[in-house]
N, C-alpha and C. Protein backbone atom coordinates (compact mmCIF):
# COMPACT_ATOMS: atom_id res chain seq x y z
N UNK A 1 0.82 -1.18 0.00
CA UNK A 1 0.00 0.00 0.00
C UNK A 1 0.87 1.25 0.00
N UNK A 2 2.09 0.81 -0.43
CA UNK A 2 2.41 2.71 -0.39
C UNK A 2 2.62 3.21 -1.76
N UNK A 3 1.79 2.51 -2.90
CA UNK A 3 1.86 3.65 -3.83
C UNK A 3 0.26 4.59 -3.22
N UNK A 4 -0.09 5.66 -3.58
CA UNK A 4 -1.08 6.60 -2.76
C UNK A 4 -1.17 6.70 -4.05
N UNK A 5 -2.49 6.51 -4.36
CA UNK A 5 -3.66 7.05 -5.74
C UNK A 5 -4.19 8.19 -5.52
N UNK A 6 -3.60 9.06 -6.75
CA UNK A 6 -4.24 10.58 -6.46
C UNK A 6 -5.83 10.43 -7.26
N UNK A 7 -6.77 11.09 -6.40
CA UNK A 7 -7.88 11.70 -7.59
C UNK A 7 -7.76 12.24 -9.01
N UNK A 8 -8.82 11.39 -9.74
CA UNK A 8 -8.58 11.84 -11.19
C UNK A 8 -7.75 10.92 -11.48
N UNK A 9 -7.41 9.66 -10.85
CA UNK A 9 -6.76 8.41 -11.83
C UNK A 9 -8.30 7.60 -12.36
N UNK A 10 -7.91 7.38 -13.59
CA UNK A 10 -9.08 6.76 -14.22
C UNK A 10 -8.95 4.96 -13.30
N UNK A 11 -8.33 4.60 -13.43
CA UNK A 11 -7.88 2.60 -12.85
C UNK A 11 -9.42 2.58 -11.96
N UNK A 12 -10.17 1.31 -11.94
CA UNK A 12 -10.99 1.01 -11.42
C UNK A 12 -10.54 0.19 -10.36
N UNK A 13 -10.91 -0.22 -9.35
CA UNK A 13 -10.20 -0.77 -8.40
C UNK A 13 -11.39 -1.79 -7.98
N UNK A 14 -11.03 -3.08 -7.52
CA UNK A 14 -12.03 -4.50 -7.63
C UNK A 14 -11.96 -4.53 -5.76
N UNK A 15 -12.58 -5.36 -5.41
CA UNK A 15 -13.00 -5.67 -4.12
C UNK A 15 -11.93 -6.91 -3.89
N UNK A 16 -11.47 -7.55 -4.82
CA UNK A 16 -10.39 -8.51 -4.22
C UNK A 16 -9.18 -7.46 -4.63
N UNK A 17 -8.94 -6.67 -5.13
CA UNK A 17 -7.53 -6.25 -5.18
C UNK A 17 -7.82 -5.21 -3.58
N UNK A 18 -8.85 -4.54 -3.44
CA UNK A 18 -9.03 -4.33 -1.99
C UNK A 18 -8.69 -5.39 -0.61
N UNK A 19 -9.52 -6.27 -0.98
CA UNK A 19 -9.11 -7.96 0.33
C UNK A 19 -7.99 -7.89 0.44
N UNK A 20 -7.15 -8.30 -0.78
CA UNK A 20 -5.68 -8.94 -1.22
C UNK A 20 -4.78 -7.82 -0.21
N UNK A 21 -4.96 -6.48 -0.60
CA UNK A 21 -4.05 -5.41 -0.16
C UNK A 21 -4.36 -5.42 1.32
N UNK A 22 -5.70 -5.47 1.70
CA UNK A 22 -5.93 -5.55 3.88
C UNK A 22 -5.61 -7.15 3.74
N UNK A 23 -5.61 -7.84 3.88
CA UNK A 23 -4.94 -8.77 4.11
C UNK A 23 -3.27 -8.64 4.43
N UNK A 24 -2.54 -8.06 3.18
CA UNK A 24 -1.24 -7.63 2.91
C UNK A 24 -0.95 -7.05 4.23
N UNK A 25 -1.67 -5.96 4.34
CA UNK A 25 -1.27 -4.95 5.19
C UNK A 25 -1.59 -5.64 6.69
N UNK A 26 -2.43 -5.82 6.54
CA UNK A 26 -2.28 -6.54 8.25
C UNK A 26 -1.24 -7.74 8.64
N UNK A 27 -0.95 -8.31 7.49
CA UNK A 27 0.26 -9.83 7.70
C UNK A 27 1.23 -9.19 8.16
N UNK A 28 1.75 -8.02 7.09
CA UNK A 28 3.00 -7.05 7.25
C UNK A 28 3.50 -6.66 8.90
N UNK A 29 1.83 -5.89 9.06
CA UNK A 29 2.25 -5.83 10.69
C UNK A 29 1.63 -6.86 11.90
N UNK A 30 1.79 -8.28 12.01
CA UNK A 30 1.33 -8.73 12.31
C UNK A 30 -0.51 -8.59 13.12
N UNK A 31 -1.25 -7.88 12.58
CA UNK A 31 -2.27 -7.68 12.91
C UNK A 31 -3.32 -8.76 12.79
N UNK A 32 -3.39 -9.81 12.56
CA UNK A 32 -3.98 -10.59 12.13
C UNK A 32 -4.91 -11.35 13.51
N UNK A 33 -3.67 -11.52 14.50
CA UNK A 33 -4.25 -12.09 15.77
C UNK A 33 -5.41 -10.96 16.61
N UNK A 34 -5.58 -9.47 16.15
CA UNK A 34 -6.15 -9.12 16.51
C UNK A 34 -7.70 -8.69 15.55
N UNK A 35 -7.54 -9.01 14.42
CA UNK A 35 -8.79 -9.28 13.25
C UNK A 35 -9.75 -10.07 13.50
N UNK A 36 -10.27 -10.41 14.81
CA UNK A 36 -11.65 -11.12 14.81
C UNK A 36 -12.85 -10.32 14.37
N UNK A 37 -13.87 -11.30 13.89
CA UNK A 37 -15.32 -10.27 13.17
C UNK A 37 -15.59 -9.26 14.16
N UNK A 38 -15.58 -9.81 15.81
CA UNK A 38 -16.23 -8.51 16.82
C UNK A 38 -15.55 -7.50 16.37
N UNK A 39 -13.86 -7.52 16.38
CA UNK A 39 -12.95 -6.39 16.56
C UNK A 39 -13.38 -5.43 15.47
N UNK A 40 -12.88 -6.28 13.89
CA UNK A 40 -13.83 -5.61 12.97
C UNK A 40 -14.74 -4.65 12.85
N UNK A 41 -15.88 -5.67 13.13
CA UNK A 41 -17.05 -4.50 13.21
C UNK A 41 -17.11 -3.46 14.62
N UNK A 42 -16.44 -3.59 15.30
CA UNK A 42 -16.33 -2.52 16.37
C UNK A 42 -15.47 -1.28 15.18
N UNK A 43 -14.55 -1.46 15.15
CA UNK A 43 -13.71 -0.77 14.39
C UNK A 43 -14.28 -0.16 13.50
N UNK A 44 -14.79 -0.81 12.90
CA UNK A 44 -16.11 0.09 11.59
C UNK A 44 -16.98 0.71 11.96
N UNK A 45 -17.27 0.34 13.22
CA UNK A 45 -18.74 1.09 13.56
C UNK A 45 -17.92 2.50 14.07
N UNK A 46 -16.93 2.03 14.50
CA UNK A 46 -16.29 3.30 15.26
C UNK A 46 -16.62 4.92 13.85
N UNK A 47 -15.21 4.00 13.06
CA UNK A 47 -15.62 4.82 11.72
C UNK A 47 -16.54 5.16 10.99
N UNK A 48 -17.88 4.59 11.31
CA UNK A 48 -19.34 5.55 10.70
C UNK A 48 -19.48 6.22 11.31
N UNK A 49 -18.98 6.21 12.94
CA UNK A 49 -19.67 7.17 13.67
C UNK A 49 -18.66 9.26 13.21
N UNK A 50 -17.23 8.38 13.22
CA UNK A 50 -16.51 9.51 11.91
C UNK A 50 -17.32 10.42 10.97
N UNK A 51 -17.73 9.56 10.06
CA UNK A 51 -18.21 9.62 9.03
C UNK A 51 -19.27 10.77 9.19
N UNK A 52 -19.85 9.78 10.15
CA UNK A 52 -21.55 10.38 10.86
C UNK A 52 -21.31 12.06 11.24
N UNK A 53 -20.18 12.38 11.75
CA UNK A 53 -19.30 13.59 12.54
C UNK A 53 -19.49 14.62 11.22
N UNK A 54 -19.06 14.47 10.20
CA UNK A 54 -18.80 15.24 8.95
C UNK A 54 -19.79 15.80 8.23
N UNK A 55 -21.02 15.10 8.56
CA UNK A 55 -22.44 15.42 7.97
C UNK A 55 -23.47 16.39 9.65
N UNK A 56 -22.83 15.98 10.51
CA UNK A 56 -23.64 16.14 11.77
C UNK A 56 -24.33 17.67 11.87
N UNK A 57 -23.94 18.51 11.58
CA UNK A 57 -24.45 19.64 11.70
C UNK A 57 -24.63 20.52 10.25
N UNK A 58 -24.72 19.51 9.24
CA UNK A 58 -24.85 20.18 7.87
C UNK A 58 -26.42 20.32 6.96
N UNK A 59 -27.25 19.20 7.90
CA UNK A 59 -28.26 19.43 7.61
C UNK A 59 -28.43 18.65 6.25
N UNK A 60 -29.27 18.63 5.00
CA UNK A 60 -29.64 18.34 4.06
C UNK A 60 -28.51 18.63 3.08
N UNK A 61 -27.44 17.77 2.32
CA UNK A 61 -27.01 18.51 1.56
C UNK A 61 -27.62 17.95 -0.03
N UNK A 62 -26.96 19.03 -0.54
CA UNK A 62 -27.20 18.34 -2.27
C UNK A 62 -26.30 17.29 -2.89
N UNK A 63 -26.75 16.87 -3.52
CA UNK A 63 -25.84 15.24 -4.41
C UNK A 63 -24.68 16.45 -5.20
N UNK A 64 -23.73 15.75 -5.01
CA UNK A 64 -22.58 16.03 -5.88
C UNK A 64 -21.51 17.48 -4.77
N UNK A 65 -22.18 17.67 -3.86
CA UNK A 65 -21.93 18.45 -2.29
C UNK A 65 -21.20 19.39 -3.04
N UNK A 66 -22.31 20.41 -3.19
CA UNK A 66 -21.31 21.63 -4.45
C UNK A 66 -20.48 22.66 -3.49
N UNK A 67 -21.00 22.76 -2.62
CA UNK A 67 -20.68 24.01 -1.71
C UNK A 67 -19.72 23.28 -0.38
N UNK A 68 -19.11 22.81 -0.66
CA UNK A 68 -17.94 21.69 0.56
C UNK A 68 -16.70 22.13 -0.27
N UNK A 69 -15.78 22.54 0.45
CA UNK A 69 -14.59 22.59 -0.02
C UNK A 69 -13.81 21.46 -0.10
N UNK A 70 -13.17 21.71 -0.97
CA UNK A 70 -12.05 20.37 -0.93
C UNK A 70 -11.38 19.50 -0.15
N UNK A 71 -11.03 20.26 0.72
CA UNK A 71 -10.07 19.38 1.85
C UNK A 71 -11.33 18.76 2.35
N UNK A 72 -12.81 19.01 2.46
CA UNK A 72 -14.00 18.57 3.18
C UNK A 72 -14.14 17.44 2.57
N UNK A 73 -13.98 17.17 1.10
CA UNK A 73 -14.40 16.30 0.11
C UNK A 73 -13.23 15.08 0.52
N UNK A 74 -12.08 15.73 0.49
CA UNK A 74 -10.78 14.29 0.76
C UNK A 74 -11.49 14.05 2.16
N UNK A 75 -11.61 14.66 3.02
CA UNK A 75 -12.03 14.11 3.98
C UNK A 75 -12.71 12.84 3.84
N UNK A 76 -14.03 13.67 3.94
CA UNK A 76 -15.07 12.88 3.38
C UNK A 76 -14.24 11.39 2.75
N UNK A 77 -13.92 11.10 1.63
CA UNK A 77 -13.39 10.41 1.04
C UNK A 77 -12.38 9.59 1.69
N UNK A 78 -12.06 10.10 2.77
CA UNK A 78 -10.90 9.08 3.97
C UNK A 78 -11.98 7.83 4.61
N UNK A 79 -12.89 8.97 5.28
CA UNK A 79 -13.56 8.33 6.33
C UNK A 79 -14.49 7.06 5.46
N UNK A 80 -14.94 7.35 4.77
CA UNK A 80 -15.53 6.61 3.32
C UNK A 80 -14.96 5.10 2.76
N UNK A 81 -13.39 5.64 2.87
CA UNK A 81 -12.22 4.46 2.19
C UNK A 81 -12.43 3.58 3.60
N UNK A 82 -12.09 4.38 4.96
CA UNK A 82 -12.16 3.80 6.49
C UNK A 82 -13.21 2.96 6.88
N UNK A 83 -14.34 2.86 6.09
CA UNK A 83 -15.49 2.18 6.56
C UNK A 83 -15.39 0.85 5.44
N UNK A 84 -15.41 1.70 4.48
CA UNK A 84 -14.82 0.44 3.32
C UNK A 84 -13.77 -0.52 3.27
N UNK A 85 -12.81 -0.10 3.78
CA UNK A 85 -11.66 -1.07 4.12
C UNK A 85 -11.93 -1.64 5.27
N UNK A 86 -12.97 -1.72 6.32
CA UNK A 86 -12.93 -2.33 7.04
C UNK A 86 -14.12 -3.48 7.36
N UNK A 87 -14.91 -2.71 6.02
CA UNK A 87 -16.11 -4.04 5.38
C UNK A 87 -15.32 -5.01 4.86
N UNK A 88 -14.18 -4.39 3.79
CA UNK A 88 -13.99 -5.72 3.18
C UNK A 88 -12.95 -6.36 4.07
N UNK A 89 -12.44 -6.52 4.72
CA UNK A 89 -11.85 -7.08 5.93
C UNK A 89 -12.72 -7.34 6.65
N UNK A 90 -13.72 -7.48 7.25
CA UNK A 90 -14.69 -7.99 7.62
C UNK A 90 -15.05 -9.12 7.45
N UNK A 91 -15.42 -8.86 5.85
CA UNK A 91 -16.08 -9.84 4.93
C UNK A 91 -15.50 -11.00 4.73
N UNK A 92 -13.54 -10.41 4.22
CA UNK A 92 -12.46 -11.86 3.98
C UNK A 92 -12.56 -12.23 5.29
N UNK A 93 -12.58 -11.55 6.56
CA UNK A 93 -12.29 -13.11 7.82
C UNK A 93 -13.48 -13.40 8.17
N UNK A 94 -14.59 -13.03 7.78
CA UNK A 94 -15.69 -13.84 8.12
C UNK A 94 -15.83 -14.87 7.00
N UNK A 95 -15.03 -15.06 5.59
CA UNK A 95 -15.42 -16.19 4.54
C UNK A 95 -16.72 -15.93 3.49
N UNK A 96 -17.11 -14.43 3.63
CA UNK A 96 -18.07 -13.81 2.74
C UNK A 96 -17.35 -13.18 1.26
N UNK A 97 -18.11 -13.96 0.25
CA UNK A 97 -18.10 -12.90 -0.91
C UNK A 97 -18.90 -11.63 -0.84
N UNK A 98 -17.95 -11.00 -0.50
CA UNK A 98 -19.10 -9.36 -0.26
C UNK A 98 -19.40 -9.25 -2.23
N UNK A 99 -18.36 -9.42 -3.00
CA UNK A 99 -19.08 -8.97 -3.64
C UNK A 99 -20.76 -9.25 -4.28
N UNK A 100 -20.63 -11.10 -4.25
CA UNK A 100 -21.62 -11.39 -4.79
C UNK A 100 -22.53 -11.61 -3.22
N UNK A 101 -22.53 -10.97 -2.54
CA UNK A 101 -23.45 -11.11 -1.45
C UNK A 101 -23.93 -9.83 -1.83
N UNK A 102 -23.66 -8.60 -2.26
CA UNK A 102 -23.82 -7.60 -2.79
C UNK A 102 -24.45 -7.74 -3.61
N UNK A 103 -24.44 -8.26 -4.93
CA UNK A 103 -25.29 -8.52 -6.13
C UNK A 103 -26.39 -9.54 -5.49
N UNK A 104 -26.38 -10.41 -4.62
CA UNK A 104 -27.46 -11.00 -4.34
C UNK A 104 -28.51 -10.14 -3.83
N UNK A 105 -27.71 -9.48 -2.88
CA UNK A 105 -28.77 -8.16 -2.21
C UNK A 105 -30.04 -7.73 -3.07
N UNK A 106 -28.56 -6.97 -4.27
CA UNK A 106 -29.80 -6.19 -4.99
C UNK A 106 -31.06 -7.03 -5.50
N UNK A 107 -30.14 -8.30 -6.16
CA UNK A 107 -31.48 -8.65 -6.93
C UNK A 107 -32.55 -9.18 -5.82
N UNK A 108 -32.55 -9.85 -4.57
CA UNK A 108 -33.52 -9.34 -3.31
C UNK A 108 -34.05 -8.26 -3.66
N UNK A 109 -33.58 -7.00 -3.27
CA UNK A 109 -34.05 -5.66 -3.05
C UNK A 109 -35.24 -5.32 -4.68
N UNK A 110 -34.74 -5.60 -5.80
CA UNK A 110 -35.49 -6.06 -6.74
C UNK A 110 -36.83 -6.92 -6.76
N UNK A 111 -36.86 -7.91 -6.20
CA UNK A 111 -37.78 -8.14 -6.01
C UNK A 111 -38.58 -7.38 -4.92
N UNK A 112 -38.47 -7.41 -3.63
CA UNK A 112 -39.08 -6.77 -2.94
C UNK A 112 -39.59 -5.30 -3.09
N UNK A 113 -38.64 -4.51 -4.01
CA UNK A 113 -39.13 -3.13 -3.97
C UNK A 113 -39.34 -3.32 -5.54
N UNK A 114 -40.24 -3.58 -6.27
CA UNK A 114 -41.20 -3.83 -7.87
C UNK A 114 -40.81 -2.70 -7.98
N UNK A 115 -40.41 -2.55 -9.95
CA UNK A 115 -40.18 -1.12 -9.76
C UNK A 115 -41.45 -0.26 -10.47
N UNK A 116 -42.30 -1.34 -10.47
CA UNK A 116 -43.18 -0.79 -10.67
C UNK A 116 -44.28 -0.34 -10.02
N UNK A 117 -44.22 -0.83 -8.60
CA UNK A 117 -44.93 0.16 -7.19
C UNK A 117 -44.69 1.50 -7.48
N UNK A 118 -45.28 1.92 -7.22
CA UNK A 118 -45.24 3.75 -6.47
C UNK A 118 -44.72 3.86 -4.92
N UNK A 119 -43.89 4.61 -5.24
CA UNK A 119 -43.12 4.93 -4.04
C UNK A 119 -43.09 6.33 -3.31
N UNK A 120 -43.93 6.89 -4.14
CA UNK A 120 -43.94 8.44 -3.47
C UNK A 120 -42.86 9.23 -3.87
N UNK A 121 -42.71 10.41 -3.33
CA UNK A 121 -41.81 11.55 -3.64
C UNK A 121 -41.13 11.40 -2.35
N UNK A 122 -39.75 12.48 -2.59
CA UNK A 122 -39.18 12.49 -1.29
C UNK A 122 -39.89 13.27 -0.46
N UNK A 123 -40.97 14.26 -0.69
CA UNK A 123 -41.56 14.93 0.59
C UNK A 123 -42.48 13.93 1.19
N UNK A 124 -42.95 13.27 0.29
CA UNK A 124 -44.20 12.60 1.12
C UNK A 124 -44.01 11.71 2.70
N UNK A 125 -44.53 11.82 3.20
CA UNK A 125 -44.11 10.89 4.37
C UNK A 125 -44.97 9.62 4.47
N UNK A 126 -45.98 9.29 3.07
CA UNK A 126 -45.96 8.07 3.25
C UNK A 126 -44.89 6.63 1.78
N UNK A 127 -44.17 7.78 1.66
CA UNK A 127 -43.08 6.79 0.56
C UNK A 127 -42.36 6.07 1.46
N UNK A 128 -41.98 4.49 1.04
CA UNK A 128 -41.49 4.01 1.39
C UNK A 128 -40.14 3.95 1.11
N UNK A 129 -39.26 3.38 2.03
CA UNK A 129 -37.74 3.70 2.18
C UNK A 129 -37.45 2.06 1.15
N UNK A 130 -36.02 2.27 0.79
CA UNK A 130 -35.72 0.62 0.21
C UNK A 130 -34.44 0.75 0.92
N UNK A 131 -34.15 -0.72 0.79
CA UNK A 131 -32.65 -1.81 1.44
C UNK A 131 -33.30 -2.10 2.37
């Protein structure tokens, strides 16, 4: 992990070249004996609650967060990678394909939410939520 990918590299990046690299990185420093699922998801939850910190007093924002300055956006984008890297580490020591547990989801969520129901608008308060 120490080449550092700047923004604005086109390379798509896969969920096992993610595993492969936390895996890497934890062997490196022997971290491994302390990677149980509890620790994990403690650790992650820690980091939504991060996450949670960055939005906490901003109220409603708009998609594409026009009015956040930059350093707000890398932020953002740390705490983001922090929750993510610690799903998919999660996932490899629990023996889950996140990815296709992911695609199973949706097509669940597909069925259950028809897309041809009516779902309301976002003001309404009787639209229903999906996931």
């Amino acid at each position: 992990m120490t080449d550092v990918q700047q923004e604005g590299d086109d390379q798509s990046v896969s969920l096992h070249l993610l595993k492969q690299k936390m895996a890497d990185f934890a062997k490196e420093r022997n971290w491994d004996q302390f990677h149980s699922p509890r620790n994990l998801l403690l650790a992650m939850v820690g980091e939504v609650g991060e996450l949670s910190e960055i939005f906490q007093w901003k109220g409603e924002v708009p998609k594409g967060l026009p009015d956040w300055k930059e350093d707000e956006k890398v932020h953002l984008g740390e705490e983001l990678s922090d929750v993510l890297l610690y799903l998919v580490r999660l996932s490899d020591i629990c023996g889950i394909d996140l990815g296709k547990a992911a695609l199973r989801k949706v097509e669940l969520n597909a069925i259950k939410y028809r897309a041809s129901k009516n779902y309301g608008t976002n003001d309404d308060s009787t639209a229903e939520m999906c996931g």
